[in-house]
Protein backbone atom coordinates (compact mmCIF):
# COMPACT_ATOMS: atom_id res chain seq x y z
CA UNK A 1 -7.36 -14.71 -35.30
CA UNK A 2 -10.43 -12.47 -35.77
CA UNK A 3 -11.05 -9.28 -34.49
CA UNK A 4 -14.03 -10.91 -32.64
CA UNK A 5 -12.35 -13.65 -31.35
CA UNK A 6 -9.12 -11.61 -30.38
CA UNK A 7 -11.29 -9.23 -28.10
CA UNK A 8 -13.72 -12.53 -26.50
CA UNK A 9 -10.65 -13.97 -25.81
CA UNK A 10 -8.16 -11.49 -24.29
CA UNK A 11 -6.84 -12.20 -20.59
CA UNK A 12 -8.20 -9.15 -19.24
CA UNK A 13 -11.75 -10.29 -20.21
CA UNK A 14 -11.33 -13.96 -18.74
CA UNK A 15 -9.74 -12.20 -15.59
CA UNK A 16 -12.75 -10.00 -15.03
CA UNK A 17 -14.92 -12.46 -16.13
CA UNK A 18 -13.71 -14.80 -13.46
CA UNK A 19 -12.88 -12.23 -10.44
CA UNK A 20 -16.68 -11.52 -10.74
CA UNK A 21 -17.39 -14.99 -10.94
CA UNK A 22 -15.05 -15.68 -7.65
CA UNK A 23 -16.21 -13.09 -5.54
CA UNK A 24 -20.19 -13.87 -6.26
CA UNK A 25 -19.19 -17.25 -4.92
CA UNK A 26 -17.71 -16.47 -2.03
CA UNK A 27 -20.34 -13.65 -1.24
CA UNK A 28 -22.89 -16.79 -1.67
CA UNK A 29 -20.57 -19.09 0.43
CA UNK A 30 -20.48 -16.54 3.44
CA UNK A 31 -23.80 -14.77 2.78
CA UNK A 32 -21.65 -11.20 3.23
CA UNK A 33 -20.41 -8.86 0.99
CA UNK A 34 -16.56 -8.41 -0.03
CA UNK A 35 -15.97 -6.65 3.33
CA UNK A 36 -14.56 -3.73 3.17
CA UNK A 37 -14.56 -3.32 -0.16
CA UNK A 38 -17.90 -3.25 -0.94
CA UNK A 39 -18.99 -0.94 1.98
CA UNK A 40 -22.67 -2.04 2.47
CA UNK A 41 -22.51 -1.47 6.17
CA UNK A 42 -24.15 -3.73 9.14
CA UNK A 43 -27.10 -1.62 9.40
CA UNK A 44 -28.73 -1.61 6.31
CA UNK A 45 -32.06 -3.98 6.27
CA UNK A 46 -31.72 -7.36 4.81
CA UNK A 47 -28.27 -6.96 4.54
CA UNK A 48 -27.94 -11.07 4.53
CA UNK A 49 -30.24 -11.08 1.30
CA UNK A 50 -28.85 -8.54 -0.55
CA UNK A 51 -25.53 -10.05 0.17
CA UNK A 52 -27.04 -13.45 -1.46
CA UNK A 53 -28.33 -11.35 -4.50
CA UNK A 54 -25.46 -9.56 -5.33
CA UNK A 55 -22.92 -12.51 -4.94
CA UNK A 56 -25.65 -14.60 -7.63
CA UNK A 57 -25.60 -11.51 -9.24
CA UNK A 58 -21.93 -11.14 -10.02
CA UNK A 59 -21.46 -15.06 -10.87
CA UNK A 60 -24.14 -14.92 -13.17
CA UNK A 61 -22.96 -11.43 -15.03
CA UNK A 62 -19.28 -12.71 -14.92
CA UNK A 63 -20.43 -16.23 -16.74
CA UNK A 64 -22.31 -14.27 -18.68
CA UNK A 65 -18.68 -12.52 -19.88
CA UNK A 66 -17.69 -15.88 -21.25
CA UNK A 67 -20.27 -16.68 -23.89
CA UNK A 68 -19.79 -14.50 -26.55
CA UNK A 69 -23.46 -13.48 -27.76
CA UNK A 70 -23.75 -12.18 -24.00
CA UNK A 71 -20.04 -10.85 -23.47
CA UNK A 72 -20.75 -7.65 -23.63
CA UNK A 73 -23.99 -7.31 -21.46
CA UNK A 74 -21.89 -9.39 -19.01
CA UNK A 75 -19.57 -6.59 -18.63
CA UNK A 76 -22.29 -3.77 -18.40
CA UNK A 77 -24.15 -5.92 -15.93
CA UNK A 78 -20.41 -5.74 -13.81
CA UNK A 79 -20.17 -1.96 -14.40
CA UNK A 80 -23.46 -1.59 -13.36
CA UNK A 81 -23.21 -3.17 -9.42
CA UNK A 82 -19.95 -1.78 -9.59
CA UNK A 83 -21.03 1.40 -10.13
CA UNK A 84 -23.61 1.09 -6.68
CA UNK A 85 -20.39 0.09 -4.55
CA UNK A 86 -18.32 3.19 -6.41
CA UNK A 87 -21.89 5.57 -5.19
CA UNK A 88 -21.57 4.24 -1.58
CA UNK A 89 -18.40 5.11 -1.35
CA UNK A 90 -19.39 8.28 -2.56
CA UNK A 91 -21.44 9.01 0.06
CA UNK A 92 -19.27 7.27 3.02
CA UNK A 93 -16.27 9.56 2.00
CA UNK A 94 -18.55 12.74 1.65
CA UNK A 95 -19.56 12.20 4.88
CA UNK A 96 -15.44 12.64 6.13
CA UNK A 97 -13.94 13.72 3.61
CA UNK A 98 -10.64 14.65 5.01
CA UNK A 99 -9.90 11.14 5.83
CA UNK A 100 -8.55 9.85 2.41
CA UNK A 101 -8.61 6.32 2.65
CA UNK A 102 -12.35 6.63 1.84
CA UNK A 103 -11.59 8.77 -1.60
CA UNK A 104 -8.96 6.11 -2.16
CA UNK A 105 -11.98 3.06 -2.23
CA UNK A 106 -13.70 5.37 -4.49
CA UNK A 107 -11.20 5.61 -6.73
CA UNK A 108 -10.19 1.61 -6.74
CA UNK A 109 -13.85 0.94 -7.08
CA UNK A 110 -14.42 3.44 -10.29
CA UNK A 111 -11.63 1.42 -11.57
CA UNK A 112 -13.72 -1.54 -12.00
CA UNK A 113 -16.70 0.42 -13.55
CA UNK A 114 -14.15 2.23 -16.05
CA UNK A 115 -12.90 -1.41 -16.92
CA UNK A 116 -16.30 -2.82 -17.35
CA UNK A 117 -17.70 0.05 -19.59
CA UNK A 118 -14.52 0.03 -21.82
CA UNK A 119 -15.17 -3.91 -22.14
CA UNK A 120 -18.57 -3.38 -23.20
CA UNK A 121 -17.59 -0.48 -25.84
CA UNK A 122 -14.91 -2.63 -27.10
CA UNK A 123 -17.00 -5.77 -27.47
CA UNK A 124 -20.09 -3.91 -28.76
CA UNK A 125 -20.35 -4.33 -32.95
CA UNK A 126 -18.28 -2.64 -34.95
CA UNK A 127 -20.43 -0.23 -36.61
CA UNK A 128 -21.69 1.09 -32.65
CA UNK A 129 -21.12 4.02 -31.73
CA UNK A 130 -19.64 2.95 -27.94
CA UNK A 131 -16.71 1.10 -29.90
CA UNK A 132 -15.29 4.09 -31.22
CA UNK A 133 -15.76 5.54 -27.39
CA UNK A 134 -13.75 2.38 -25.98
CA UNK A 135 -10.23 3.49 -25.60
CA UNK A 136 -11.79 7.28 -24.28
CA UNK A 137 -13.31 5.40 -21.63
CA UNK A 138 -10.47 2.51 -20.76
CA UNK A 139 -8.03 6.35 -20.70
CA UNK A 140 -9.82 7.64 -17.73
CA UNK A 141 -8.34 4.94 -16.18
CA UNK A 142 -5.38 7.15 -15.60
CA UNK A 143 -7.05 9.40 -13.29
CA UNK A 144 -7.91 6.54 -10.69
CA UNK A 145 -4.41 6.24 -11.18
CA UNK A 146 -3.92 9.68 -9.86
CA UNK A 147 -5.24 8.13 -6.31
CA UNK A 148 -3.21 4.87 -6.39
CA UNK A 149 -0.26 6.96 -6.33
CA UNK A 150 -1.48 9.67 -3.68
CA UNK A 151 -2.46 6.89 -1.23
CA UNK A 152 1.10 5.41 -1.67
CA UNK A 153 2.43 8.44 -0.39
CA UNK A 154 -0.28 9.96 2.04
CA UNK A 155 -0.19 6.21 4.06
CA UNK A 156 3.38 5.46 3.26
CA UNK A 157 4.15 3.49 6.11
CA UNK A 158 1.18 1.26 6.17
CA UNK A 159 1.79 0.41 2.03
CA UNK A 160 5.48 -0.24 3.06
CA UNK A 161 4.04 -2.88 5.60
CA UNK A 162 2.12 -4.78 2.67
CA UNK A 163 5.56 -5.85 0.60
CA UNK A 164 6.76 -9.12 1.80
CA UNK A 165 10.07 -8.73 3.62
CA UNK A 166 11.86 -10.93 0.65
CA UNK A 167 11.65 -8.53 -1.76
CA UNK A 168 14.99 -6.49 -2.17
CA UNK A 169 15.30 -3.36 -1.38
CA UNK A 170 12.43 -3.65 0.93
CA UNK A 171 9.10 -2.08 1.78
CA UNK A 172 9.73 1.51 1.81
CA UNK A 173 11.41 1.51 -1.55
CA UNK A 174 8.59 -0.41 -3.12
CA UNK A 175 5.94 1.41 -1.94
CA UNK A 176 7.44 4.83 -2.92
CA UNK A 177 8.46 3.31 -6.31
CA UNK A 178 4.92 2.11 -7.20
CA UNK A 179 3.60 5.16 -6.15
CA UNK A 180 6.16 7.02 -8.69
CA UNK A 181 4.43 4.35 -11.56
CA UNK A 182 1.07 5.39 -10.78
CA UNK A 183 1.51 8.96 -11.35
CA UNK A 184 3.63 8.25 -14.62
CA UNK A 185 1.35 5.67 -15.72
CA UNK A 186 -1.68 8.10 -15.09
CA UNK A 187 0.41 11.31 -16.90
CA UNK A 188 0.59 8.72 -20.13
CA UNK A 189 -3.07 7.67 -20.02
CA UNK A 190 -4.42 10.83 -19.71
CA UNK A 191 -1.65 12.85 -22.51
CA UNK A 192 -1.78 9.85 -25.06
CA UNK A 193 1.82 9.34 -24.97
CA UNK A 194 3.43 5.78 -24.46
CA UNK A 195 -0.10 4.79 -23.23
CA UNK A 196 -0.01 1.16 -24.64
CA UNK A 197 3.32 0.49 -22.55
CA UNK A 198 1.95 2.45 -19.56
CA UNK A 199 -1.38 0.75 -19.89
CA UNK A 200 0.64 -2.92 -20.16
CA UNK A 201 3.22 -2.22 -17.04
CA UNK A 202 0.03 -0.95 -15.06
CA UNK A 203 -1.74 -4.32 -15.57
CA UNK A 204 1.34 -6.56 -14.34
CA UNK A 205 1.95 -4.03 -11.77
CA UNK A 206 -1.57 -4.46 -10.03
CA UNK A 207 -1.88 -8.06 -10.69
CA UNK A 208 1.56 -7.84 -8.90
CA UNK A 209 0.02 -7.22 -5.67
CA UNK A 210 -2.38 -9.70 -5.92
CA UNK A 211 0.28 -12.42 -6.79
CA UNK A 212 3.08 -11.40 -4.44
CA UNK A 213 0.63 -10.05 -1.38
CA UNK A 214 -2.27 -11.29 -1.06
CA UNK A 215 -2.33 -14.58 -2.37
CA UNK A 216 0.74 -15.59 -0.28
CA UNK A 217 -1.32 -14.50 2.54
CA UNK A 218 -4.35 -16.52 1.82
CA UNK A 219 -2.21 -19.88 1.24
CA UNK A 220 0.43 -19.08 3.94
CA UNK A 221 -1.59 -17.00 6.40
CA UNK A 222 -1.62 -13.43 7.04
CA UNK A 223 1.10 -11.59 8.77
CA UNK A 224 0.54 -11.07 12.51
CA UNK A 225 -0.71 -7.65 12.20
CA UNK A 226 -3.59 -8.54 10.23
CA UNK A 227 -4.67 -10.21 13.24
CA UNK A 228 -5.13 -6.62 15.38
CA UNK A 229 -7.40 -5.24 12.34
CA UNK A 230 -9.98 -8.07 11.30
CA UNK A 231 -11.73 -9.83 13.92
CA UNK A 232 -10.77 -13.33 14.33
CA UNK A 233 -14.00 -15.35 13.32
CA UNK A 234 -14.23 -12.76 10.19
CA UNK A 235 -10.29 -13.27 8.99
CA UNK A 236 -10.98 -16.22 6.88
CA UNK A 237 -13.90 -14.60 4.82
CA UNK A 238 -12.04 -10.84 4.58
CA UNK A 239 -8.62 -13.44 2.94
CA UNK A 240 -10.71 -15.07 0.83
CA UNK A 241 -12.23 -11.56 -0.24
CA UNK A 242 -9.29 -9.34 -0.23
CA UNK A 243 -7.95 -11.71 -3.00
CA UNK A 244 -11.08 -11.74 -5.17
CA UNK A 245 -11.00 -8.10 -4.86
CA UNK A 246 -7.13 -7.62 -5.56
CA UNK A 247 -7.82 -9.54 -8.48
CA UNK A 248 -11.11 -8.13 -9.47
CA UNK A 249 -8.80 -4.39 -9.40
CA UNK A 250 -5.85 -5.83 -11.70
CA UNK A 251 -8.06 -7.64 -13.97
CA UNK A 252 -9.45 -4.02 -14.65
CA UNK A 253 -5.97 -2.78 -14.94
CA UNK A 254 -5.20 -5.47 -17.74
CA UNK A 255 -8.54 -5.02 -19.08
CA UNK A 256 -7.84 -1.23 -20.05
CA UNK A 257 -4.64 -2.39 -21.32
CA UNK A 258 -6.09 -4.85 -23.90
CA UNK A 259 -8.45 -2.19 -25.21
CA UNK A 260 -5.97 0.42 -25.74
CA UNK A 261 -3.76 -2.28 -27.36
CA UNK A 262 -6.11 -3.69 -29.41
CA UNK A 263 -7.01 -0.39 -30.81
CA UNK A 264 -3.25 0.89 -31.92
CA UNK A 265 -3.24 -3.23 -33.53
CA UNK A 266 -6.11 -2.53 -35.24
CA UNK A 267 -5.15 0.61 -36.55
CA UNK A 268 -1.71 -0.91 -37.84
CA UNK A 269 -3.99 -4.14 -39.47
CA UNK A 270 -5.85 -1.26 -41.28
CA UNK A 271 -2.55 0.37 -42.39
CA UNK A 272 -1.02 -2.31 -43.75
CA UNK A 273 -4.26 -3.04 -45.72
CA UNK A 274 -4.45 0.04 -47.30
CA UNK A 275 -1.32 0.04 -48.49
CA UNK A 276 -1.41 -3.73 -49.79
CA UNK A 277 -4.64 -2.57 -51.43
CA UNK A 278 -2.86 0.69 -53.10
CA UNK A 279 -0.39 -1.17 -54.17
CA UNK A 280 -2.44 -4.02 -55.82
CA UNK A 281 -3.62 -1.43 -57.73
């Protein structure tokens, strides 16, 4: 397979492709924004239209991700809107910022911008500048990483409520355990060491919560204490957004990992011709 086609066609791209794709229809089905993720709060004027915008916005750019001339503008155009809900959560968790679950949105939303930029380095042409730049950027995924593991810990009994009660050993194992694989998954990205591994267990580990939590939930129902924190008439839209999200956030974890893989391929491809060619001659 070509380089070209390899990188068009990786999973991560077709999973942020079609998160984006998902949650601009279902911001255009309910006219509202992927509440509470994207924190554009009741007061702000027009709300309803920029809800509209932004949901025809994110189909559009995450089509737009699955033609290759416009791949990589696709993913900028993602970056880009994700980068405005990253900035309001900047200024939400300025505005407390000893309550941590704000910081812990911002980080999960810089996610998606890191994700989107290192998918537009990596598809950009091979003589760009940004492609050399696209495993730096996909790395500083590790320090989002940093905050996936501290909000494990610093709200360990409400994470230990989100694994289903069939998985053995239960809840409070799982939830300290995943915590432990943020922080070593973040201490690889950011030294260099094992990162293609660490990059690749990240990405089944997030998509792991969408696939054993949240989509469960959306098929079978919630559990009964979801009941007591989303208002009844706004349950079915916050399901239905919660998974586009949770998939939107591991779709950026596989993303980084298909860069950084790519990139040590690559490198071996380039070995291996080198030392065909000096031995031809």
């Amino acid at each position: 397979m070509m380089l070209g086609n390899r990188r068009f066609l990786s999973l991560g791209i077709l999973l942020y492709a079609g998160a984006a794709i998902y949650l601009g229809v279902v911001g255009l089905v309910w006219g509202d924004f992927a509440t509470n993720w994207q924190r554009v709060t009741l007061d702000v004027p027009h709300r309803v239209l920029f809800a509209y915008l932004a949901g025809g916005y994110e189909l559009l750019a995450g089509a737009a991700m699955l033609w290759r001339r416009t791949a990589r503008w696709g993913a900028l155009a993602l970056a880009g809107i994700y980068t405005i809900y990253w900035l309001l959560w900047l200024v939400h968790a300025a505005g407390a910022p000893r309550i941590y679950d704000s910081w812990g949105n911002f980080f999960e939303e810089l996610s998606a911008v890191i994700a989107g930029l290192a998918a537009f380095a990596w598809l950009s042409p091979a003589d760009s500048p940004w492609t050399r730049r696209a495993v730096t950027i996909a790395r500083l995924y590790g320090v989002c990483c940093i905050s996936f593991g501290a909000t494990h810990f610093i709200n360990y009994a409400g994470a230990s409520g989100f694994v289903p009660h069939w998985i053995w050993p239960g809840g409070k194992f799982w939830a300290a355990a995943t915590g432990i694989f943020f922080f070593a998954g973040a201490v690889s990205l950011l030294s260099g060491v094992f990162m293609k591994l660490a990059s690749r267990l990240l990405g089944v580990m997030v998509l792991g919560f969408e696939v054993l939590i949240w989509l469960p939930w959306l098929v079978f129902g919630p559990p009964p204490w979801m009941h007591l924190l989303v208002a009844e008439g706004s349950l079915r839209h916050f399901m239905w957004a919660a998974n586009g999200i949770a998939t939107a956030f591991g779709a950026a974890a596989w993303l980084v990992a298909d860069v950084i893989g790519d990139a040590n391929q690559a490198r071996r491809e380039s070995r291996a011709e080198t030392e065909v060619s000096h031995f031809a001659a």
